[in-house]
PDB file of N, CA and C in Angstrom:
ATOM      1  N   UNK A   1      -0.046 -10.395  29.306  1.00  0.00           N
ATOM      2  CA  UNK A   1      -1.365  -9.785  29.213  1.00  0.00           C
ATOM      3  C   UNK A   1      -1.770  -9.728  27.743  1.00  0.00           C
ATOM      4  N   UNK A   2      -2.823  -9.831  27.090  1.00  0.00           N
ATOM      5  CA  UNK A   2      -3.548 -10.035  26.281  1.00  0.00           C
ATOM      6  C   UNK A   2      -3.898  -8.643  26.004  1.00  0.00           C
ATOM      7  N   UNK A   3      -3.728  -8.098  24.439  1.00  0.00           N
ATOM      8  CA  UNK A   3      -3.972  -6.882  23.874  1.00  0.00           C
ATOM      9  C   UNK A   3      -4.815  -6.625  23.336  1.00  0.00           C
ATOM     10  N   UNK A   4      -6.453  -5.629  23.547  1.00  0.00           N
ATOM     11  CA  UNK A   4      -7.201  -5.816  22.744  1.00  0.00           C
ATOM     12  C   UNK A   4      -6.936  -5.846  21.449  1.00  0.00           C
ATOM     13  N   UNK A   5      -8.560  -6.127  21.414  1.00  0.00           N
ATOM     14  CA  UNK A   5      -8.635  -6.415  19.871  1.00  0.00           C
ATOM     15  C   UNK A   5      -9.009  -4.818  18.793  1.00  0.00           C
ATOM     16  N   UNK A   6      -8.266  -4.836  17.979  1.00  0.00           N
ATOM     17  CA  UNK A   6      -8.492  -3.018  17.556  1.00  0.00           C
ATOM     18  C   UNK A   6      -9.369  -3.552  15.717  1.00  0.00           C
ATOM     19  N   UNK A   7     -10.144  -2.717  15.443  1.00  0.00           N
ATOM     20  CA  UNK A   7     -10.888  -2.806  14.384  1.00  0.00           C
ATOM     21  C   UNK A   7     -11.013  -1.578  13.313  1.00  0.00           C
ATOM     22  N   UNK A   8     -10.623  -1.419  12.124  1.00  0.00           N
ATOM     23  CA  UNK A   8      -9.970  -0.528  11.887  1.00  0.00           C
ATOM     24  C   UNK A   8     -11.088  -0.146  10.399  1.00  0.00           C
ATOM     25  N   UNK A   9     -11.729   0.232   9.897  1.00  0.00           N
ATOM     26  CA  UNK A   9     -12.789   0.384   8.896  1.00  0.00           C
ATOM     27  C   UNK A   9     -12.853   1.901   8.297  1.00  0.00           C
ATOM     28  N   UNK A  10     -12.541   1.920   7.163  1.00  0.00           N
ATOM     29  CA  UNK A  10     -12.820   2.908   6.089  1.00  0.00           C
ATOM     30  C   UNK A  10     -13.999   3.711   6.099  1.00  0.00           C
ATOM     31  N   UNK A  11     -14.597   5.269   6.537  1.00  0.00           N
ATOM     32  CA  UNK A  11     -15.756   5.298   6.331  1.00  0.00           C
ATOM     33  C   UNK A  11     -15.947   6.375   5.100  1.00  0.00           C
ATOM     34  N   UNK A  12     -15.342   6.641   4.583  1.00  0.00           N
ATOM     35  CA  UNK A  12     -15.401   7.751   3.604  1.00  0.00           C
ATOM     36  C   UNK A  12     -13.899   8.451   3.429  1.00  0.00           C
ATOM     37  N   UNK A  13     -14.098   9.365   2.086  1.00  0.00           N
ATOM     38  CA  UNK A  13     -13.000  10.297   2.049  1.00  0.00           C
ATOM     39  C   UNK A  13     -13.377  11.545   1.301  1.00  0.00           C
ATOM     40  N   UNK A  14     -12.364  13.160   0.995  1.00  0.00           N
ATOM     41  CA  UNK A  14     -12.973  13.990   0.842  1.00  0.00           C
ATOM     42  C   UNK A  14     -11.889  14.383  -0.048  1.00  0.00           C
ATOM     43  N   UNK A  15     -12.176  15.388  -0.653  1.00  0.00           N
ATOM     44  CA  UNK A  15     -11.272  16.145  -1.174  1.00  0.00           C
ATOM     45  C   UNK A  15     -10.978  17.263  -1.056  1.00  0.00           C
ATOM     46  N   UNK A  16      -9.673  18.011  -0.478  1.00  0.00           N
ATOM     47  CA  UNK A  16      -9.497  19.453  -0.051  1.00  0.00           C
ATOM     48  C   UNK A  16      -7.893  19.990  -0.943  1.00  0.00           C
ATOM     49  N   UNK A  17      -8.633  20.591  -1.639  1.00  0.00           N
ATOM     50  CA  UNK A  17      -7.520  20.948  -2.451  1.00  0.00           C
ATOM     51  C   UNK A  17      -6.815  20.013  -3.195  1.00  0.00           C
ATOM     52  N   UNK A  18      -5.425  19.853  -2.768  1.00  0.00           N
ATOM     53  CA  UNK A  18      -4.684  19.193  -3.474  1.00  0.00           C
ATOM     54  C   UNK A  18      -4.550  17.761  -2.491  1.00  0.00           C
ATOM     55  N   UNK A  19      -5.014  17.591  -1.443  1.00  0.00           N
ATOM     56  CA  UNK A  19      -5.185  16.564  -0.656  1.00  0.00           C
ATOM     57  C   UNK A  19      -6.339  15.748  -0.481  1.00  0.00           C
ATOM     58  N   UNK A  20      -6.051  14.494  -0.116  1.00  0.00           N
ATOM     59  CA  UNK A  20      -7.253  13.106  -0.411  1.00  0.00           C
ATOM     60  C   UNK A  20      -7.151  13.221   1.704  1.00  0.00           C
ATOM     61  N   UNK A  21      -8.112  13.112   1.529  1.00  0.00           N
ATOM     62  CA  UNK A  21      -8.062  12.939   3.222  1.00  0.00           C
ATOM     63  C   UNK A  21      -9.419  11.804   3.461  1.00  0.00           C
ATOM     64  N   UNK A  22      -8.770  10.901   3.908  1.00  0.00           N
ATOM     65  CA  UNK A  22      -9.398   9.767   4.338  1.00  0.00           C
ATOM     66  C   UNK A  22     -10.049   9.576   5.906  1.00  0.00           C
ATOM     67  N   UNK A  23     -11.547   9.116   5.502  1.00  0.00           N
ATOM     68  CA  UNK A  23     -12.173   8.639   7.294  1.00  0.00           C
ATOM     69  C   UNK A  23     -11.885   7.572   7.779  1.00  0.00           C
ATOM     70  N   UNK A  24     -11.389   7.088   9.115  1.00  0.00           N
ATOM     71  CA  UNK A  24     -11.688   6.077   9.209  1.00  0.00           C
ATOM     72  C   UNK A  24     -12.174   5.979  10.953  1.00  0.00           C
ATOM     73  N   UNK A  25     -12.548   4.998  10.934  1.00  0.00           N
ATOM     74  CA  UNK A  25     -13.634   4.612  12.660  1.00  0.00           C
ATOM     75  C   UNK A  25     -12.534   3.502  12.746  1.00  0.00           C
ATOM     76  N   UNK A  26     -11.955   3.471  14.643  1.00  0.00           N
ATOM     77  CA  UNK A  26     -11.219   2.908  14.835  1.00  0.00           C
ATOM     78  C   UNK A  26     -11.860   1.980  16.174  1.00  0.00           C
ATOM     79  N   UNK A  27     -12.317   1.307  16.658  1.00  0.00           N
ATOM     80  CA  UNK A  27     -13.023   0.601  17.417  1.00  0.00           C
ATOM     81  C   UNK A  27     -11.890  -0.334  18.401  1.00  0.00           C
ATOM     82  N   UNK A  28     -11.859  -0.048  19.085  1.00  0.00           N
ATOM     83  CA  UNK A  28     -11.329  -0.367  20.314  1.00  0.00           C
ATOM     84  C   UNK A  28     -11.679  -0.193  21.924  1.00  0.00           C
ATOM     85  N   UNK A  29     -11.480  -1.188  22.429  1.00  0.00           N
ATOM     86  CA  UNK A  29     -11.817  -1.104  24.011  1.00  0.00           C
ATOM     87  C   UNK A  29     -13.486  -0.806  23.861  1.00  0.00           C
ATOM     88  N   UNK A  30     -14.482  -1.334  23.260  1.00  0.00           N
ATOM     89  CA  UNK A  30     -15.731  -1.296  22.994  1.00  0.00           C
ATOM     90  C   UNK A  30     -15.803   0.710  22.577  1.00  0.00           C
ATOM     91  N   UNK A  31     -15.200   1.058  22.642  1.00  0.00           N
ATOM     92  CA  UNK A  31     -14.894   2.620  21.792  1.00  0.00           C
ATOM     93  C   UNK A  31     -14.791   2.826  20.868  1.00  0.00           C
ATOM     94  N   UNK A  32     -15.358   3.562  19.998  1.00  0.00           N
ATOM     95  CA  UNK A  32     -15.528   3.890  18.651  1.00  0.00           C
ATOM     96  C   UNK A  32     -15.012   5.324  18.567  1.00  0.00           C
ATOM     97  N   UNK A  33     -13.654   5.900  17.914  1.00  0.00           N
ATOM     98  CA  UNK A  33     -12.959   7.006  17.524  1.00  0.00           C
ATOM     99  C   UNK A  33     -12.930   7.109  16.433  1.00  0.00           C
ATOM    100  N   UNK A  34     -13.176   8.242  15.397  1.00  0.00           N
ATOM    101  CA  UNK A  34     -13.170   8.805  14.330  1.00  0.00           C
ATOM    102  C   UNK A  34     -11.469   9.295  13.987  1.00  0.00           C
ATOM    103  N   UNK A  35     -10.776   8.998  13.159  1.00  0.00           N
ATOM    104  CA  UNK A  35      -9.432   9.095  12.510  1.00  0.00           C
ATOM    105  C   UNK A  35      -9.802   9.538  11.081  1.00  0.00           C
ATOM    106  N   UNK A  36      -8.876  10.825  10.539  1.00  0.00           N
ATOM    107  CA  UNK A  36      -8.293  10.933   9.377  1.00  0.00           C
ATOM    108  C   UNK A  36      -7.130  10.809   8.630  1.00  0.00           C
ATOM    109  N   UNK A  37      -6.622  10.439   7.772  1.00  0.00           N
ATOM    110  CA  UNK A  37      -5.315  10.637   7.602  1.00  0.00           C
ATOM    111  C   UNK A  37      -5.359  11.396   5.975  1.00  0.00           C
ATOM    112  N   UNK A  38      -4.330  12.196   6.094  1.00  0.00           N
ATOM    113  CA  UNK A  38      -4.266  13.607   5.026  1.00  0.00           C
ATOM    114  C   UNK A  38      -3.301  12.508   3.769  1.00  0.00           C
ATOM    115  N   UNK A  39      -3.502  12.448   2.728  1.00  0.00           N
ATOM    116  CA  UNK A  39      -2.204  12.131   1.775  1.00  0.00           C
ATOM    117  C   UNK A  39      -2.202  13.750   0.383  1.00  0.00           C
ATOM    118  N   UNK A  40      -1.288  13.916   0.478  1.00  0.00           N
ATOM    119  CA  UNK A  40      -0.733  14.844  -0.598  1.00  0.00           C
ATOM    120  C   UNK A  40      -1.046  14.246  -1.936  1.00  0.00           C
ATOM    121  N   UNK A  41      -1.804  14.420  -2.795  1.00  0.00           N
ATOM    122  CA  UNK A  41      -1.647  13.861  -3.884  1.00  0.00           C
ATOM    123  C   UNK A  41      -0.805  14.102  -4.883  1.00  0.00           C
ATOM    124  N   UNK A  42      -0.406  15.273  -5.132  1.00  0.00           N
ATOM    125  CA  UNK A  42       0.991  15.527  -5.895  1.00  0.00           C
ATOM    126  C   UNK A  42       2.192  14.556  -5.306  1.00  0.00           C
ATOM    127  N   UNK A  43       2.647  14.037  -4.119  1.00  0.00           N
ATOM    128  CA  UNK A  43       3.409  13.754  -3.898  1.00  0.00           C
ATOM    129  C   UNK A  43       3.231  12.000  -3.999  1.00  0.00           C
ATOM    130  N   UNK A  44       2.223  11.668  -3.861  1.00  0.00           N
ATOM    131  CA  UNK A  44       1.615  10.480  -3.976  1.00  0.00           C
ATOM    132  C   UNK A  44       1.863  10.299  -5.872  1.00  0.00           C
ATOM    133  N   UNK A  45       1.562  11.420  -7.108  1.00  0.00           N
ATOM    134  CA  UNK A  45       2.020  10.923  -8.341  1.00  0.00           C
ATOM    135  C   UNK A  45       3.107  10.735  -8.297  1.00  0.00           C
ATOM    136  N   UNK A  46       3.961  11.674  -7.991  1.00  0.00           N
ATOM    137  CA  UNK A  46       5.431  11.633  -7.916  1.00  0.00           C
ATOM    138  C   UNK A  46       6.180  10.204  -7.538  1.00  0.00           C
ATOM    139  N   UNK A  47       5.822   9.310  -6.489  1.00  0.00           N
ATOM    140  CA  UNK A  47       6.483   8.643  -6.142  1.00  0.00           C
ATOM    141  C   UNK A  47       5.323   7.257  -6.775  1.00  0.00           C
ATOM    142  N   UNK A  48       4.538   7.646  -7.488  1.00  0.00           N
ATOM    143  CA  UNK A  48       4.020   6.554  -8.462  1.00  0.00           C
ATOM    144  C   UNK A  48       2.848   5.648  -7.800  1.00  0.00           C
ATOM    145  N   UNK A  49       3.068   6.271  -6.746  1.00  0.00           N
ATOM    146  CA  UNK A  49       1.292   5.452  -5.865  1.00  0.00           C
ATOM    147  C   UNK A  49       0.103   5.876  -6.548  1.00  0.00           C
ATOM    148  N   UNK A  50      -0.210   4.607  -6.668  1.00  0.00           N
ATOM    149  CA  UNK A  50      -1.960   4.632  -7.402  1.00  0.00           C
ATOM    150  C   UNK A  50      -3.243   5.426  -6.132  1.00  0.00           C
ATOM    151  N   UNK A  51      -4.204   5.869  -7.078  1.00  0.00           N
ATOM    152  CA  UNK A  51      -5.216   6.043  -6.149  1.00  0.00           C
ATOM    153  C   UNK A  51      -5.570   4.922  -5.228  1.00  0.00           C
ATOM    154  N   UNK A  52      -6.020   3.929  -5.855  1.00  0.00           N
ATOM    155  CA  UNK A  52      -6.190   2.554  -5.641  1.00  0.00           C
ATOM    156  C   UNK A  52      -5.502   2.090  -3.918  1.00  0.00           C
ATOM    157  N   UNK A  53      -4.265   2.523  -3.939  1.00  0.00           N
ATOM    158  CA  UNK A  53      -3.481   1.784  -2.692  1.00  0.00           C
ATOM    159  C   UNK A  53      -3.572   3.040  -1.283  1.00  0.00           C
ATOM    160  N   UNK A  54      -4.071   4.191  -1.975  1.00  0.00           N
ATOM    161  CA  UNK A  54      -3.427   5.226  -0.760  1.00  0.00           C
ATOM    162  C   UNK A  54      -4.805   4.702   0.395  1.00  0.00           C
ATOM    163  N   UNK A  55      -5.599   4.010   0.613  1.00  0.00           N
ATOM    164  CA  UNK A  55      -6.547   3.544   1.652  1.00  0.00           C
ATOM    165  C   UNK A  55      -5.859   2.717   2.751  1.00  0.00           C
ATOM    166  N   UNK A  56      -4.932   1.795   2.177  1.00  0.00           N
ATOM    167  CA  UNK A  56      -4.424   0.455   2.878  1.00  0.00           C
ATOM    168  C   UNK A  56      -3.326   1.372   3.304  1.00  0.00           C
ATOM    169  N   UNK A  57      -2.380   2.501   2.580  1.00  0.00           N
ATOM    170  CA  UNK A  57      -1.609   3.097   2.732  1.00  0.00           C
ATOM    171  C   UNK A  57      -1.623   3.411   4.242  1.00  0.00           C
ATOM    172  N   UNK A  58      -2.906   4.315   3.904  1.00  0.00           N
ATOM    173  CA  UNK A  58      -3.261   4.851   5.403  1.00  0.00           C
ATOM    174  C   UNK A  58      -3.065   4.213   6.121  1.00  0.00           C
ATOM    175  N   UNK A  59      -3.938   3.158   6.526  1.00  0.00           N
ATOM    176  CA  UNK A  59      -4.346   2.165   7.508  1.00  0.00           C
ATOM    177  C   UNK A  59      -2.666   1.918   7.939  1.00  0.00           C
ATOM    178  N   UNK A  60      -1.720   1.801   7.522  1.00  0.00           N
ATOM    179  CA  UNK A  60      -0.821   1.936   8.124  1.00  0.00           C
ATOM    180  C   UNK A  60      -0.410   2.911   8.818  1.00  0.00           C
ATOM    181  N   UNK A  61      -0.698   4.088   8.976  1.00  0.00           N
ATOM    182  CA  UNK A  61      -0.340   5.324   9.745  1.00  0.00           C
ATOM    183  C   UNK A  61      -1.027   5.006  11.167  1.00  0.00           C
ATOM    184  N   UNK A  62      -2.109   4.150  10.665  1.00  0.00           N
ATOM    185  CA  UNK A  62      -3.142   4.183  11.973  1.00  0.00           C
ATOM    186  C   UNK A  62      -2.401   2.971  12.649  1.00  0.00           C
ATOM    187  N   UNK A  63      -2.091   1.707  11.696  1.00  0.00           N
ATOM    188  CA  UNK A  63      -2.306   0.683  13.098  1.00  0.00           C
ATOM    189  C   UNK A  63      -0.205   1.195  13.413  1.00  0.00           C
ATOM    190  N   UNK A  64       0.622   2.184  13.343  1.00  0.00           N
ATOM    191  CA  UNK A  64       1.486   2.467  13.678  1.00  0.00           C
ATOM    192  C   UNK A  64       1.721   3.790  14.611  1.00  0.00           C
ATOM    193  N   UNK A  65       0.136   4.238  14.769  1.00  0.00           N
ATOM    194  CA  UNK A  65       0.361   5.857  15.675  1.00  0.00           C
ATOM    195  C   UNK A  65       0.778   4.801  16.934  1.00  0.00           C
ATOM    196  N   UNK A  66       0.558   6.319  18.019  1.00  0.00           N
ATOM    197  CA  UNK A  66       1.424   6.239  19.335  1.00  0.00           C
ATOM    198  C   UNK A  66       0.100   5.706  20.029  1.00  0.00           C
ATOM    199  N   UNK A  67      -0.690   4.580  20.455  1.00  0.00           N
ATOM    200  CA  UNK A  67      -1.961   4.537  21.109  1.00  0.00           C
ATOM    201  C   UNK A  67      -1.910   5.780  22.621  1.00  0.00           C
ATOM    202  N   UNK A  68      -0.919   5.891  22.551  1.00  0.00           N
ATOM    203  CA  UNK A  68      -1.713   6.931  24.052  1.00  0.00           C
ATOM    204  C   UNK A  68      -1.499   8.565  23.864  1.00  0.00           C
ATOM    205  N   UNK A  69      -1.300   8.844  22.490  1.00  0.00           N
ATOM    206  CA  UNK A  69      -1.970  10.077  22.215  1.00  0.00           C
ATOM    207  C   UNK A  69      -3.329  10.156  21.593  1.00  0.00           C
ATOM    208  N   UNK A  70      -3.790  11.321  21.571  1.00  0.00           N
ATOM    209  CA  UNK A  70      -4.866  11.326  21.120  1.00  0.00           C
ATOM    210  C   UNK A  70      -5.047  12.041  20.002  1.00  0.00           C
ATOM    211  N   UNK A  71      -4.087  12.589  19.163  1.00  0.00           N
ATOM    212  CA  UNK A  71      -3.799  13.149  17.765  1.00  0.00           C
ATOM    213  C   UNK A  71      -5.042  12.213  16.959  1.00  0.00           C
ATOM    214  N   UNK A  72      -5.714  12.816  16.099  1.00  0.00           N
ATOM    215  CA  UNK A  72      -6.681  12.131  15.309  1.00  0.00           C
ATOM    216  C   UNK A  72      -6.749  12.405  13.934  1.00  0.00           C
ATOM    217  N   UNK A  73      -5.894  13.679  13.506  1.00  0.00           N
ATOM    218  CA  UNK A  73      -5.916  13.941  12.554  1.00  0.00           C
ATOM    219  C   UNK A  73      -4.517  13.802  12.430  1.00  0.00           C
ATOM    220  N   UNK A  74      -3.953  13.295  11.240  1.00  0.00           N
ATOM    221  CA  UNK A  74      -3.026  12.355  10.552  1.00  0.00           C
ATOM    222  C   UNK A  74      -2.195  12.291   9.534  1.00  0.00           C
ATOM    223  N   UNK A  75      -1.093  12.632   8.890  1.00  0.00           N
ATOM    224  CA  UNK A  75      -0.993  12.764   7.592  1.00  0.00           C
ATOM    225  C   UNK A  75       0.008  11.550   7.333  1.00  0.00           C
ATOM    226  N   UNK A  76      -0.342  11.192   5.737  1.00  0.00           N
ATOM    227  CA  UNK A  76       0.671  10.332   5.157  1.00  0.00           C
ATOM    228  C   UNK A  76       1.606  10.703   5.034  1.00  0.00           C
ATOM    229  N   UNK A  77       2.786  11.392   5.017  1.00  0.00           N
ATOM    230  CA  UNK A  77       4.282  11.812   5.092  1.00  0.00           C
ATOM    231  C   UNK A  77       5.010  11.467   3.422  1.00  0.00           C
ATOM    232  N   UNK A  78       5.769  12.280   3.218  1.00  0.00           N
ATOM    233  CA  UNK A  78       6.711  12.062   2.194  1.00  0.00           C
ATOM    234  C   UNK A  78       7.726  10.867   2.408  1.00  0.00           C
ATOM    235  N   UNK A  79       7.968  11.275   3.489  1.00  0.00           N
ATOM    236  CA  UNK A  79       8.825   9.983   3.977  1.00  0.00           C
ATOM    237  C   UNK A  79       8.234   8.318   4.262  1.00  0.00           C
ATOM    238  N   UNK A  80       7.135   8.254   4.440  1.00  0.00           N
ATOM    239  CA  UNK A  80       6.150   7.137   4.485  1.00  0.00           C
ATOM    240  C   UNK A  80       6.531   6.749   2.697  1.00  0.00           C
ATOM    241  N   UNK A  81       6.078   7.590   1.853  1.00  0.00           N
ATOM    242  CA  UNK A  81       5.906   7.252   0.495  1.00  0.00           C
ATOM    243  C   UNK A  81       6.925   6.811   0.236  1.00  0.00           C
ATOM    244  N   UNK A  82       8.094   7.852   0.597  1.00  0.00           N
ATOM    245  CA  UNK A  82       9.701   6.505   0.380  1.00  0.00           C
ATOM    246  C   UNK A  82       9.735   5.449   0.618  1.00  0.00           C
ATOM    247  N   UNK A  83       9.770   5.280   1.907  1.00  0.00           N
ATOM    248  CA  UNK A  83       9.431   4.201   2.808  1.00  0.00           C
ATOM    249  C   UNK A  83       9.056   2.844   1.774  1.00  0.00           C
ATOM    250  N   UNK A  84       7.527   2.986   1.830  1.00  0.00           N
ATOM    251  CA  UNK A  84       6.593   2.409   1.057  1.00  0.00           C
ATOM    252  C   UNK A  84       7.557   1.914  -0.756  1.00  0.00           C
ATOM    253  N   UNK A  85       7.590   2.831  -1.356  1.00  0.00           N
ATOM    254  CA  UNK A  85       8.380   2.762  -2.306  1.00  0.00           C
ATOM    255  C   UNK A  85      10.108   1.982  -2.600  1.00  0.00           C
ATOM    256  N   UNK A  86      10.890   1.845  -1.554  1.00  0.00           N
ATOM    257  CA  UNK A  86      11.936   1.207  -1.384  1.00  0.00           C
ATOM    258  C   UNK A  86      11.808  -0.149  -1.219  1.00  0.00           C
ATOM    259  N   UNK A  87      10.748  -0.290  -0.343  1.00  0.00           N
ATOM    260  CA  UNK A  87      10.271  -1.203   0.005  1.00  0.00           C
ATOM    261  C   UNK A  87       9.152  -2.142  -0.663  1.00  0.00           C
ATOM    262  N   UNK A  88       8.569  -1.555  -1.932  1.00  0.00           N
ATOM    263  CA  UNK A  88       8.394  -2.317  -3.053  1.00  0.00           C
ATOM    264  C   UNK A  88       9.263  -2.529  -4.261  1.00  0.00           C
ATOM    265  N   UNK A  89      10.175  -1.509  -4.611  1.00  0.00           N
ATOM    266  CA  UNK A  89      11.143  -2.081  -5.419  1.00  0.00           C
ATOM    267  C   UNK A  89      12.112  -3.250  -4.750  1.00  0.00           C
ATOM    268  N   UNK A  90      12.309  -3.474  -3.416  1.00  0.00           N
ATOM    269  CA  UNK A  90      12.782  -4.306  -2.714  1.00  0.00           C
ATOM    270  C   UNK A  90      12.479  -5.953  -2.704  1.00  0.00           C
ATOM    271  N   UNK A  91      10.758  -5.732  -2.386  1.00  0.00           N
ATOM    272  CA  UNK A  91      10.376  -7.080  -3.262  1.00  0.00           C
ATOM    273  C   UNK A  91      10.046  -7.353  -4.598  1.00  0.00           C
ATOM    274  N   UNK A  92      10.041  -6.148  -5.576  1.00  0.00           N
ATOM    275  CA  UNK A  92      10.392  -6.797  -7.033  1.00  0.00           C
ATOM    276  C   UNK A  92      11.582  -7.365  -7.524  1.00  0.00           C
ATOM    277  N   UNK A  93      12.391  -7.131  -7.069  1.00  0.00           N
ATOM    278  CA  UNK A  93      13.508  -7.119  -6.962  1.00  0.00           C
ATOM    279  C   UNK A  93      13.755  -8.697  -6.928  1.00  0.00           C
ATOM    280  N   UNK A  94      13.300  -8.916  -5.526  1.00  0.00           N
ATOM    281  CA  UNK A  94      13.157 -10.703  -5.103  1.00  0.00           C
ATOM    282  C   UNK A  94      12.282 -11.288  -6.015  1.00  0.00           C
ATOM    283  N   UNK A  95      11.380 -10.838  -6.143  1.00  0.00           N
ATOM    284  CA  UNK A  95      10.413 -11.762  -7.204  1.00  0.00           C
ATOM    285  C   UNK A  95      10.958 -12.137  -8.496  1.00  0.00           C
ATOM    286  N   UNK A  96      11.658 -11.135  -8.973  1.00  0.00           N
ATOM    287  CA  UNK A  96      11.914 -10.960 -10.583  1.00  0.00           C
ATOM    288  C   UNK A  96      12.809 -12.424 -10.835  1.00  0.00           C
ATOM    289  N   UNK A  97      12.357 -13.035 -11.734  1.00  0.00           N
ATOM    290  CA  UNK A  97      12.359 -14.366 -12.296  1.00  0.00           C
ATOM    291  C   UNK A  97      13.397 -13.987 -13.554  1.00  0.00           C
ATOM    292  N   UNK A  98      14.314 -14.909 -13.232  1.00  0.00           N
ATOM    293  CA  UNK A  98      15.545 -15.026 -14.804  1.00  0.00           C
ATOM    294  C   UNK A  98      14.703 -15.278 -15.947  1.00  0.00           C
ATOM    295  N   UNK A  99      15.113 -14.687 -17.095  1.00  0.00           N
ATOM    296  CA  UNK A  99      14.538 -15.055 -18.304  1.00  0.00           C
ATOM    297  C   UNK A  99      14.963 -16.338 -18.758  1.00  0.00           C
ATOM    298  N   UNK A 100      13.829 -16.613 -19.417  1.00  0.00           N
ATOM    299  CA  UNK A 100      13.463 -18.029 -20.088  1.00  0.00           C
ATOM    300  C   UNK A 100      14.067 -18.395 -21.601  1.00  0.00           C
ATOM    301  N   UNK A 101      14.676 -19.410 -21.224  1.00  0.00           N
ATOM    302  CA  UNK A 101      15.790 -19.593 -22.494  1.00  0.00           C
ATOM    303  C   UNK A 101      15.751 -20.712 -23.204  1.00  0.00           C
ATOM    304  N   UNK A 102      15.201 -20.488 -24.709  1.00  0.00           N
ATOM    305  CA  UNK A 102      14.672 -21.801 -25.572  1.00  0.00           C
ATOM    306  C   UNK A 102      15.317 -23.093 -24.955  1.00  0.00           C
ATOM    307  N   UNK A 103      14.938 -24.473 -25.476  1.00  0.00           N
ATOM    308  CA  UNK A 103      16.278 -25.688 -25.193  1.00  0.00           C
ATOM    309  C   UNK A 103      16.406 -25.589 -26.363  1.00  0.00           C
ATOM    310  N   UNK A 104      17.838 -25.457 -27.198  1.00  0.00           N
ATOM    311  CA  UNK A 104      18.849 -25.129 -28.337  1.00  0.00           C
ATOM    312  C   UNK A 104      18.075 -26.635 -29.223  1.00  0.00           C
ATOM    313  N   UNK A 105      18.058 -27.793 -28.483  1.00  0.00           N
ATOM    314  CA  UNK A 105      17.433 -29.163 -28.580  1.00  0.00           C
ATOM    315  C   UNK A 105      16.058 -29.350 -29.629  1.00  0.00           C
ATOM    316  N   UNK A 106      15.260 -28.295 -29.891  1.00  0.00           N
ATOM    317  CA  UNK A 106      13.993 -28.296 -30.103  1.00  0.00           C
ATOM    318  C   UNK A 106      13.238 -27.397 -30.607  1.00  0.00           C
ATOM    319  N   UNK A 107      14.939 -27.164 -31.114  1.00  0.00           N
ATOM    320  CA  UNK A 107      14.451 -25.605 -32.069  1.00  0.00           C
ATOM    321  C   UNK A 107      13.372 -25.403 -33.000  1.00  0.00           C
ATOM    322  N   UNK A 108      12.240 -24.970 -33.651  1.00  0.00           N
ATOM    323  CA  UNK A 108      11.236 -25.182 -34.430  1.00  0.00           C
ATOM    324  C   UNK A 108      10.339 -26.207 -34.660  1.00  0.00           C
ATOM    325  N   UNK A 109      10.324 -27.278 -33.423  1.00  0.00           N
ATOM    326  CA  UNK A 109       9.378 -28.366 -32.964  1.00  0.00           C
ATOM    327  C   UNK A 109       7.859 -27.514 -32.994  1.00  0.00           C
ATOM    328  N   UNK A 110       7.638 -26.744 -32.375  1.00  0.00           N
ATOM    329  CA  UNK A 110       6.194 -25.434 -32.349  1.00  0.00           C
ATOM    330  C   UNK A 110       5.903 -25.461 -33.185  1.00  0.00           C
ATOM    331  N   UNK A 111       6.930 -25.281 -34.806  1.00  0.00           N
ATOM    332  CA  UNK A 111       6.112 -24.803 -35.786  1.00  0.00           C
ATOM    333  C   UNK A 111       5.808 -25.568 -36.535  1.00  0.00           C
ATOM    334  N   UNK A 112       6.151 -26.727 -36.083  1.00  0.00           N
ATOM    335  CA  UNK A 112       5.310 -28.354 -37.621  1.00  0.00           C
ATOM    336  C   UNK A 112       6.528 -28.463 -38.154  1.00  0.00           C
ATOM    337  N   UNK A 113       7.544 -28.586 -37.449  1.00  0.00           N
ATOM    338  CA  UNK A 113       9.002 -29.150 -39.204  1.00  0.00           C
ATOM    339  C   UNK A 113       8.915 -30.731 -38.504  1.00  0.00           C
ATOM    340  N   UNK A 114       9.002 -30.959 -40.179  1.00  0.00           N
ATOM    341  CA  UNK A 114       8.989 -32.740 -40.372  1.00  0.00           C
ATOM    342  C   UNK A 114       9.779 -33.213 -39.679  1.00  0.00           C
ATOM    343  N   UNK A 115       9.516 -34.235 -39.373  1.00  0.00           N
ATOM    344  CA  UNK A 115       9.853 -35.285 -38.494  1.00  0.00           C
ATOM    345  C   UNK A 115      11.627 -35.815 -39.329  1.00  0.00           C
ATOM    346  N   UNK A 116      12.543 -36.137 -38.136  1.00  0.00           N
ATOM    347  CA  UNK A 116      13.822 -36.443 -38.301  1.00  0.00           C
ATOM    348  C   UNK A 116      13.930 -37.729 -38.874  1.00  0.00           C
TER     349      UNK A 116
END
């Protein structure tokens, strides 16, 4: 069987206290539901997340809830931020490229020394 199609769009966010609480409209089954999800912002510096990412952040809480509750209000978790965080030092980790090491061969060729 074939799973709808779910549509997931940002509509705003607010500020309450020490928390960023994000809107979002979740469109499914030709239904349109209103979702928030709460992030802590103290806990969000702490573990080094930019303002910048806690949106997409969210959007993971959403396309990972339980679809057959109806909880709508949401929070990003401390444990999400680990999560999230392990799991980018994880792929820096892979990315990180060996340093680059002159050829011994061609030493001061860059800087104009006369020809051999």
């Amino acid at each position: 069987m074939e799973s709808a199609k779910i549509h997931i769009s940002l509509t705003g966010f607010s500020q309450v206290m020490e928390f960023r609480v994000f809107t979002f409209e979740v469109i499914a089954d030709q239904a349109t539901k209103p979702f928030t999800v709460r992030v802590d912002l103290a806990l969000a510096r702490r573990y080094g997340i930019r303002l910048q990412e806690l949106p997409l952040l969210c959007r993971t809480v959403l396309d990972g809830r339980d679809s057959s509750g109806e909880e709508r209000a949401l929070t990003y978790t401390e444990e999400d931020m680990s999560s999230y965080c392990a799991a980018a030092r994880e792929q820096a980790i892979k990315n990180k490229k060996p340093p680059r090491r002159p050829n011994p061969g061609h030493t001061g060729d860059a800087w104009g020394s006369s020809p051999r």
